[in-house]
N, C-alpha and C. Protein backbone atom coordinates (compact mmCIF):
# COMPACT_ATOMS: atom_id res chain seq x y z
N UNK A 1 0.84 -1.22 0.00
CA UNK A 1 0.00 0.00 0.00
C UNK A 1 0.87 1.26 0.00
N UNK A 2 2.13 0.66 -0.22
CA UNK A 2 3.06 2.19 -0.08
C UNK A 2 3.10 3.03 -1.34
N UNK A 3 2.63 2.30 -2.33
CA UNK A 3 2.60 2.95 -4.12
C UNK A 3 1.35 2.95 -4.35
N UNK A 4 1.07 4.23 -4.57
CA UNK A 4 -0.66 4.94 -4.99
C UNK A 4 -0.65 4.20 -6.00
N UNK A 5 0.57 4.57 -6.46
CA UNK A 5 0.47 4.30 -8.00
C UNK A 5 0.07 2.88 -8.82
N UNK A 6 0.07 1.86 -7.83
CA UNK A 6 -0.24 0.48 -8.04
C UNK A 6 -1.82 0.58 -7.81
N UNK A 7 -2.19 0.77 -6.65
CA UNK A 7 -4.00 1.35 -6.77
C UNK A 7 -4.57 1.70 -7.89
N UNK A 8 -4.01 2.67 -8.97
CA UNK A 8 -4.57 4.10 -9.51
C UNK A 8 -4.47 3.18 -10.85
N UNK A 9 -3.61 2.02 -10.96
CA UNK A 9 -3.46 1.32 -12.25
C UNK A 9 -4.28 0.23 -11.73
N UNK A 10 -4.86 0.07 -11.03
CA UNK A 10 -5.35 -1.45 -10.56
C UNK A 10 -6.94 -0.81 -11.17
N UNK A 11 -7.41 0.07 -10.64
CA UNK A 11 -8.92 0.43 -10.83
C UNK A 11 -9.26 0.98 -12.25
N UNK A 12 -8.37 1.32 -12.91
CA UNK A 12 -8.82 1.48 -14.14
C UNK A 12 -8.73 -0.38 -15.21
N UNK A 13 -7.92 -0.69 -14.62
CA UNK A 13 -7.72 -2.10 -15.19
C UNK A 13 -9.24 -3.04 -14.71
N UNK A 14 -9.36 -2.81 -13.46
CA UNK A 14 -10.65 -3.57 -13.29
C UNK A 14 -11.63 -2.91 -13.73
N UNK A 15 -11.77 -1.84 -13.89
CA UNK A 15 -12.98 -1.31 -15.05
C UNK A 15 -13.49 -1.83 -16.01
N UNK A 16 -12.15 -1.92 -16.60
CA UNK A 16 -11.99 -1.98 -18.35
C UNK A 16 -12.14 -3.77 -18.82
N UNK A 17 -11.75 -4.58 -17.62
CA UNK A 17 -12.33 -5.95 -17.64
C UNK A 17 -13.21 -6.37 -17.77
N UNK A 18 -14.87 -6.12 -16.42
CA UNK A 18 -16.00 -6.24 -16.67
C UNK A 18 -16.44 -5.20 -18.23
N UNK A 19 -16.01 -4.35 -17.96
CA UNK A 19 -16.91 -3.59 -19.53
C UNK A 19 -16.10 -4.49 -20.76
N UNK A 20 -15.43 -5.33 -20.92
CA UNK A 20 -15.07 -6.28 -22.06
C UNK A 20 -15.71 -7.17 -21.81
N UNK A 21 -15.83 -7.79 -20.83
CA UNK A 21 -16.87 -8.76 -20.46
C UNK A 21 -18.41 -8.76 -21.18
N UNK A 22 -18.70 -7.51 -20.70
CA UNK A 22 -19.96 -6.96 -21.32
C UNK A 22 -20.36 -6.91 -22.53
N UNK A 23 -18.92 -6.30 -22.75
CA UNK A 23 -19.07 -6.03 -24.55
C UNK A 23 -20.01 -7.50 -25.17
C-alpha cells in the first residue's frame, strides 16, 4: 500500500475488464 500508483493502475484495469466482459 506504499505505491498509490499500483491502486490508480489497478482500478482502471478492473474497469476496463468487466466492460469487455460486457461487450
Amino acid at each position: 500500500m506504499a505505491t498509490p500508483l499500483s491502486t490508480t493502475t489497478s482500478l482502471p484495469q478492473l474497469e476496463v475488464a468487466p466492460a469487455f466482459l460486457a461487450r
